[in-house]
N, C-alpha and C. Protein backbone atom coordinates (compact mmCIF):
# COMPACT_ATOMS: atom_id res chain seq x y z
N UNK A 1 -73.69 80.92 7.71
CA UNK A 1 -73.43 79.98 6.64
C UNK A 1 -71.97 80.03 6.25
N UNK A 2 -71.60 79.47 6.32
CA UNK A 2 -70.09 78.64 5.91
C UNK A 2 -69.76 79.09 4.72
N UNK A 3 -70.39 78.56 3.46
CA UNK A 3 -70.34 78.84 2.26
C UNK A 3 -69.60 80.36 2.13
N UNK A 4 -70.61 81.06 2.67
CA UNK A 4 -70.76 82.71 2.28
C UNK A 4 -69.26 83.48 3.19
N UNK A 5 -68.09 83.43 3.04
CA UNK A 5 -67.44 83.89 3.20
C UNK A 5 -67.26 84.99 3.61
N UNK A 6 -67.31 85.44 2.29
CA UNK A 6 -66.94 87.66 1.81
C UNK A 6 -68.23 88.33 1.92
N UNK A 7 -68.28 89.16 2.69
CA UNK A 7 -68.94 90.27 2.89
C UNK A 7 -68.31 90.85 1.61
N UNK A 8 -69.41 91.54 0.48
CA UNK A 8 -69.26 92.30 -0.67
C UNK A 8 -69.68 93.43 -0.18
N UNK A 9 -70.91 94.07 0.24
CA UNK A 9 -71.70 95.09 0.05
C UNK A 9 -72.34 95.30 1.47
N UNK A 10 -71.93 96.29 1.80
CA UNK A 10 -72.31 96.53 3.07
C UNK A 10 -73.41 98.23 3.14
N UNK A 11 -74.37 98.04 3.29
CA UNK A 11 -75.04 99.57 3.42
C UNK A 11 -74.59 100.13 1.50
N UNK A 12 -75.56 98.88 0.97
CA UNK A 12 -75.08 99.30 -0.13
C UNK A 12 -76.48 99.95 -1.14
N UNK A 13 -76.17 100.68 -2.20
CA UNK A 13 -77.39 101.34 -2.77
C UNK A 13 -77.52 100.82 -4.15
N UNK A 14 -78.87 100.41 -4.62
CA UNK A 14 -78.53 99.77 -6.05
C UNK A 14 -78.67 100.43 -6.97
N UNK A 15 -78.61 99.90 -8.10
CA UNK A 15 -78.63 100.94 -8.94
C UNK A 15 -79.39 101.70 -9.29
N UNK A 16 -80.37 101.04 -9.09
CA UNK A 16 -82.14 101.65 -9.05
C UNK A 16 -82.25 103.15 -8.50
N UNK A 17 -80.94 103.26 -7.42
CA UNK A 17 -81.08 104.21 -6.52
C UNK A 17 -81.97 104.61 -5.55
N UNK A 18 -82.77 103.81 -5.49
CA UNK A 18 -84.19 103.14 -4.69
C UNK A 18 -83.55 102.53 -3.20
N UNK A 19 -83.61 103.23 -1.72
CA UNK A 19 -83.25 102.47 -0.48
C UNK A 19 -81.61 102.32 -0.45
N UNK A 20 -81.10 101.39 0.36
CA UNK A 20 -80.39 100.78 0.72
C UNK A 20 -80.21 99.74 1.61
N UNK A 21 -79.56 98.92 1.04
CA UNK A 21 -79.63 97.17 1.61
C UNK A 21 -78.38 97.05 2.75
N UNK A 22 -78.94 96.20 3.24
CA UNK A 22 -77.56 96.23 4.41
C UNK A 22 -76.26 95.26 4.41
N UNK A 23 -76.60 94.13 3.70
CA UNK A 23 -75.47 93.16 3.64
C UNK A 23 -75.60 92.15 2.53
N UNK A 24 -74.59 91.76 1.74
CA UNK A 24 -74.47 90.90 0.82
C UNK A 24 -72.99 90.20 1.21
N UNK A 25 -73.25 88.81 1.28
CA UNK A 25 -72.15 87.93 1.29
C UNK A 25 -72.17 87.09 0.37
N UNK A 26 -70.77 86.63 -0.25
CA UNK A 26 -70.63 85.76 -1.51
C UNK A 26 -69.72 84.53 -1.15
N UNK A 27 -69.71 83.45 -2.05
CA UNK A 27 -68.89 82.62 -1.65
C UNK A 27 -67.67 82.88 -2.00
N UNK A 28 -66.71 81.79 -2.10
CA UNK A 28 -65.24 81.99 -2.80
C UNK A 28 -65.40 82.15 -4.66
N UNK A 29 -66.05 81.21 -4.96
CA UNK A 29 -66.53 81.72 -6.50
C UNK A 29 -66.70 82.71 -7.43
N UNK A 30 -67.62 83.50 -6.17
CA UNK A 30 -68.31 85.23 -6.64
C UNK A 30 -69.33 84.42 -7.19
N UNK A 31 -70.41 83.26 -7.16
CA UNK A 31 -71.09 82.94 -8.51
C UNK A 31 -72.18 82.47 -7.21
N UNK A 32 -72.33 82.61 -6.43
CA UNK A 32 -73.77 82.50 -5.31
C UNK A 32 -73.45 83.66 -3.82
N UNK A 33 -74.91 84.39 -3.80
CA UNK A 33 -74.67 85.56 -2.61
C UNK A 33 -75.77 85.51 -2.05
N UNK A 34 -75.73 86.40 -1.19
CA UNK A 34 -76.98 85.97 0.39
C UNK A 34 -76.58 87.03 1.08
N UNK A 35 -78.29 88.14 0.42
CA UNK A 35 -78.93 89.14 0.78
C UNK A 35 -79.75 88.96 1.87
N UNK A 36 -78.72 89.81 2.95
CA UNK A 36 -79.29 89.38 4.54
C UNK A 36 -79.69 91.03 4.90
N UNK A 37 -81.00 91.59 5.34
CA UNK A 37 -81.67 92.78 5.91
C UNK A 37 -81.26 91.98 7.45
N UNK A 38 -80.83 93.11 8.06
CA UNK A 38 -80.85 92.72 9.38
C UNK A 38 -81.44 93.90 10.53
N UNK A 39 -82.33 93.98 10.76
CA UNK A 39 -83.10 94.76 12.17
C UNK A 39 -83.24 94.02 13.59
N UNK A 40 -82.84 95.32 14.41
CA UNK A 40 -83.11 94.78 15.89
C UNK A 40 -84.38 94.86 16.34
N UNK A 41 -85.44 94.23 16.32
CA UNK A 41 -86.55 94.02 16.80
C UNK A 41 -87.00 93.64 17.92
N UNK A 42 -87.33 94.19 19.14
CA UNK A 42 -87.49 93.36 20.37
C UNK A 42 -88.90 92.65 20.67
N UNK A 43 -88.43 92.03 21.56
CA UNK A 43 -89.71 91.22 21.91
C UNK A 43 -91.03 91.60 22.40
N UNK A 44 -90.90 92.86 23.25
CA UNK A 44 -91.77 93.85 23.67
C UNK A 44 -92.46 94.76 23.02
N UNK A 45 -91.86 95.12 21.71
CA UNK A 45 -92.24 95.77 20.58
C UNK A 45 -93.63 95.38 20.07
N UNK A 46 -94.44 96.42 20.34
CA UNK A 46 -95.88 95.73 19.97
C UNK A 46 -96.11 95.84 18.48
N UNK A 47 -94.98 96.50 17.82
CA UNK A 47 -95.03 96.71 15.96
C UNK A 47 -94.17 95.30 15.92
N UNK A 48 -93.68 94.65 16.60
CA UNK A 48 -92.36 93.21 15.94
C UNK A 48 -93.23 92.85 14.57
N UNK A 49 -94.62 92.10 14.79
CA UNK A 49 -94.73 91.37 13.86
C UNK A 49 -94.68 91.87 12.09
N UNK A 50 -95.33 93.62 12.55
CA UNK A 50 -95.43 94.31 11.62
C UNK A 50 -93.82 94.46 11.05
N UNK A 51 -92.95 95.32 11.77
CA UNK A 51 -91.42 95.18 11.51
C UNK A 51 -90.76 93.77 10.80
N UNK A 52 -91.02 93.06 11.61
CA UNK A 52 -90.66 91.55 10.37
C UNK A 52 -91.38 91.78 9.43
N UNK A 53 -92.26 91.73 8.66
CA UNK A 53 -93.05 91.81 7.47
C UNK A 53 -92.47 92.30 6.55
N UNK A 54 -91.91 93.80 7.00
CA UNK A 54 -91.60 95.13 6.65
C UNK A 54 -89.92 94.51 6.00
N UNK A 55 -89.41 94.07 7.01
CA UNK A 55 -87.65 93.39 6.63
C UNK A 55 -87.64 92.47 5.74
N UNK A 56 -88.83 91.66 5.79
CA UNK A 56 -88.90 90.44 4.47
C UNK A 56 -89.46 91.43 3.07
N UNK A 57 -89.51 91.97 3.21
CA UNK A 57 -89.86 92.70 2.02
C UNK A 57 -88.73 93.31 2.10
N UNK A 58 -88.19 94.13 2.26
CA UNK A 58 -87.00 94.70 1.69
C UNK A 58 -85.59 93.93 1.25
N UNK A 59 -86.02 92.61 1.91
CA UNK A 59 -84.85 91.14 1.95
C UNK A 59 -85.33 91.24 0.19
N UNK A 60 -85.97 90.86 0.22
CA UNK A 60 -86.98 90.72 -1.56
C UNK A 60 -86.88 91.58 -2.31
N UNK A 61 -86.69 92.71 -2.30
CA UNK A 61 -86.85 93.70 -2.89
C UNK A 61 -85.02 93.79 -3.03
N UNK A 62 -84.17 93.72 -2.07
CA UNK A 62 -82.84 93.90 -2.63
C UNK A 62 -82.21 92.97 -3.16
N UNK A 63 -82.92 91.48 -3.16
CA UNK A 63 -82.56 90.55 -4.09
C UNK A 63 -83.07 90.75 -5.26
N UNK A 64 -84.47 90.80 -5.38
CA UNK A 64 -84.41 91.76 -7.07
C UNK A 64 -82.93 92.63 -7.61
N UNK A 65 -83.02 93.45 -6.58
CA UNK A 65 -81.92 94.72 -7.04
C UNK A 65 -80.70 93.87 -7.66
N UNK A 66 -80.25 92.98 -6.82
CA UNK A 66 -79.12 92.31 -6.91
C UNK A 66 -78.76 91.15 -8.33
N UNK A 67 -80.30 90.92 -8.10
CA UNK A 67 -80.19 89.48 -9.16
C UNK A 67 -80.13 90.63 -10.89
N UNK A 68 -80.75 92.01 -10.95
CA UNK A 68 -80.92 92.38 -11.71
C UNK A 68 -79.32 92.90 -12.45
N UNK A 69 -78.71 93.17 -11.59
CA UNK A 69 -77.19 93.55 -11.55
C UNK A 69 -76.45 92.56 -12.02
N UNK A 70 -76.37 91.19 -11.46
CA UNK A 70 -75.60 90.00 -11.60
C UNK A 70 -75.51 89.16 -13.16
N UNK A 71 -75.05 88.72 -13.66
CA UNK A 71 -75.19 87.68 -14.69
C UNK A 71 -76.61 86.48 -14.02
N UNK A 72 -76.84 86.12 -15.41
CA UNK A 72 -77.81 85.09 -15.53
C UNK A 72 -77.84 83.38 -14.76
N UNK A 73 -76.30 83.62 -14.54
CA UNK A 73 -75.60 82.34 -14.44
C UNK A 73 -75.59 82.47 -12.63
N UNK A 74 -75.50 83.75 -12.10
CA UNK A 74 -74.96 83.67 -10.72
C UNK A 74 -76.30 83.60 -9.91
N UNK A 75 -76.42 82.63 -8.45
CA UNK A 75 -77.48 82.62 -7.57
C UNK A 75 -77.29 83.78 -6.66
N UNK A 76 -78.43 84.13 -6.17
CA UNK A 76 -79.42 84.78 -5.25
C UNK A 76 -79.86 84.64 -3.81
N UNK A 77 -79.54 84.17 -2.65
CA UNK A 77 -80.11 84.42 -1.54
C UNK A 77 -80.71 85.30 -0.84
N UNK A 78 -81.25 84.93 -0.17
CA UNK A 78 -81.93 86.25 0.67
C UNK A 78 -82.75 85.90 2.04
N UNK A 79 -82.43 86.76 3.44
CA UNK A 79 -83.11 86.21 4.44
C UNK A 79 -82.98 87.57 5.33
N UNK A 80 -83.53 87.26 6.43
CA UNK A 80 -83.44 88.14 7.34
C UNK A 80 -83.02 88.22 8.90
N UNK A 81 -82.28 88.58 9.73
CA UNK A 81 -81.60 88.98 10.83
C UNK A 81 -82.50 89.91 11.45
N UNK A 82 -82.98 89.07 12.48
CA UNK A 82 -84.24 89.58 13.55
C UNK A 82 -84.01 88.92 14.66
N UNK A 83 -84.54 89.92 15.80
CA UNK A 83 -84.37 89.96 16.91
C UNK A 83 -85.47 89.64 17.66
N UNK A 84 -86.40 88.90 18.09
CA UNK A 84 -85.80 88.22 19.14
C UNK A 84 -85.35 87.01 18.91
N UNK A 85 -85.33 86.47 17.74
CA UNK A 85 -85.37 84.84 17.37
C UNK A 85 -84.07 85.18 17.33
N UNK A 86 -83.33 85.91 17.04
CA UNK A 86 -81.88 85.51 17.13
C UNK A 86 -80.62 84.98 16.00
N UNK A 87 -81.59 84.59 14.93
CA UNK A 87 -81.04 83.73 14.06
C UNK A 87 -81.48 84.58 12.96
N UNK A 88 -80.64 83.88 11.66
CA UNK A 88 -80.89 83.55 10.11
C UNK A 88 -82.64 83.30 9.99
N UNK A 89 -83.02 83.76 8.80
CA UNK A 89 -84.02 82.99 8.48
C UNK A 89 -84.32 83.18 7.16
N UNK A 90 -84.22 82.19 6.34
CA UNK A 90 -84.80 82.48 4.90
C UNK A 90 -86.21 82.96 4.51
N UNK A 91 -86.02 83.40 3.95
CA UNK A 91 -87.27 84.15 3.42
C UNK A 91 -88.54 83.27 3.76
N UNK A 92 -88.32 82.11 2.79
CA UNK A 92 -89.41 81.35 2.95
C UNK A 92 -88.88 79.78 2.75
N UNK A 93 -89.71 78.90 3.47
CA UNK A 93 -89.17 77.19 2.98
C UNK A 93 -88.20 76.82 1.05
N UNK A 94 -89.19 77.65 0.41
CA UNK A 94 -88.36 77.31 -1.13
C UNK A 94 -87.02 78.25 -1.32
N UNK A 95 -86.96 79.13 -0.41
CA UNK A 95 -85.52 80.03 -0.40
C UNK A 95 -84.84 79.11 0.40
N UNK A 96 -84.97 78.43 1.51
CA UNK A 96 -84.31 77.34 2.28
C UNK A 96 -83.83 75.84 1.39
N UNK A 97 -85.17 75.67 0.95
CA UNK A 97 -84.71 74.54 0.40
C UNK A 97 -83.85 74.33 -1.07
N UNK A 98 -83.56 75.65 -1.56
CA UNK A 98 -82.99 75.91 -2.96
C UNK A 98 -81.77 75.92 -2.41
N UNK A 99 -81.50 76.56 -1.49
CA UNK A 99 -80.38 77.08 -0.92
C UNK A 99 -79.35 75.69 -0.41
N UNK A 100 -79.98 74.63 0.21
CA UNK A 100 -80.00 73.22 0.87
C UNK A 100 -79.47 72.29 -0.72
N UNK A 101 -80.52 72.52 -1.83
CA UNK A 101 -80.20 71.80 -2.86
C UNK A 101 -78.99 72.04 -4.19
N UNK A 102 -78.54 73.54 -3.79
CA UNK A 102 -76.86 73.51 -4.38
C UNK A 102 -75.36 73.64 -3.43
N UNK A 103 -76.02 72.82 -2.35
CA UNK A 103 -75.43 72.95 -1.23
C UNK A 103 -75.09 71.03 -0.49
């Protein structure tokens, strides 16, 4: 994504002190970011589907972390970096399409 510029937070821990998230990118603003979990998952992997499950939840769980940290005013993304598809993927269609509609 274009938008998302700056890498902020890399292998970062929240305050919760709960895990650690792997990547947050922000725009030029600082006022919208996009909480990306990224795992290498292969195709052969007979746990993949389970492992994706597992990454969308922690995608979710460190956007909580994040949104809880941030002002009221600033947006939230969140998706996940999986392997074999190769790509981005938002969480879900209404994380896509929110994302599409201040965009």
């Amino acid at each position: 994504f274009r938008e998302f510029k700056h890498l902020v937070r890399c292998e970062w821990t929240p305050k919760s002190r709960q895990g650690q998230g792997d990547l947050v990118f922000s725009n030029d603003e600082m006022n919208r970011f996009l909480v990306v979990e990224a795992k290498a998952i292969h195709k052969h992997d007979k746990k993949a589907r389970q492992k994706r499950k597992k990454t969308r939840r922690q995608s979710r769980y460190y956007k909580a972390c994040l949104e809880d940290e941030l002002d009221e005013d600033q947006i939230v993304f969140a998706g996940i970096l999986t392997e074999p598809r190769g790509g981005f993927q938002f969480l879900d269609e209404a994380e896509r399409d929110e994302y599409l509609e201040v965009n």
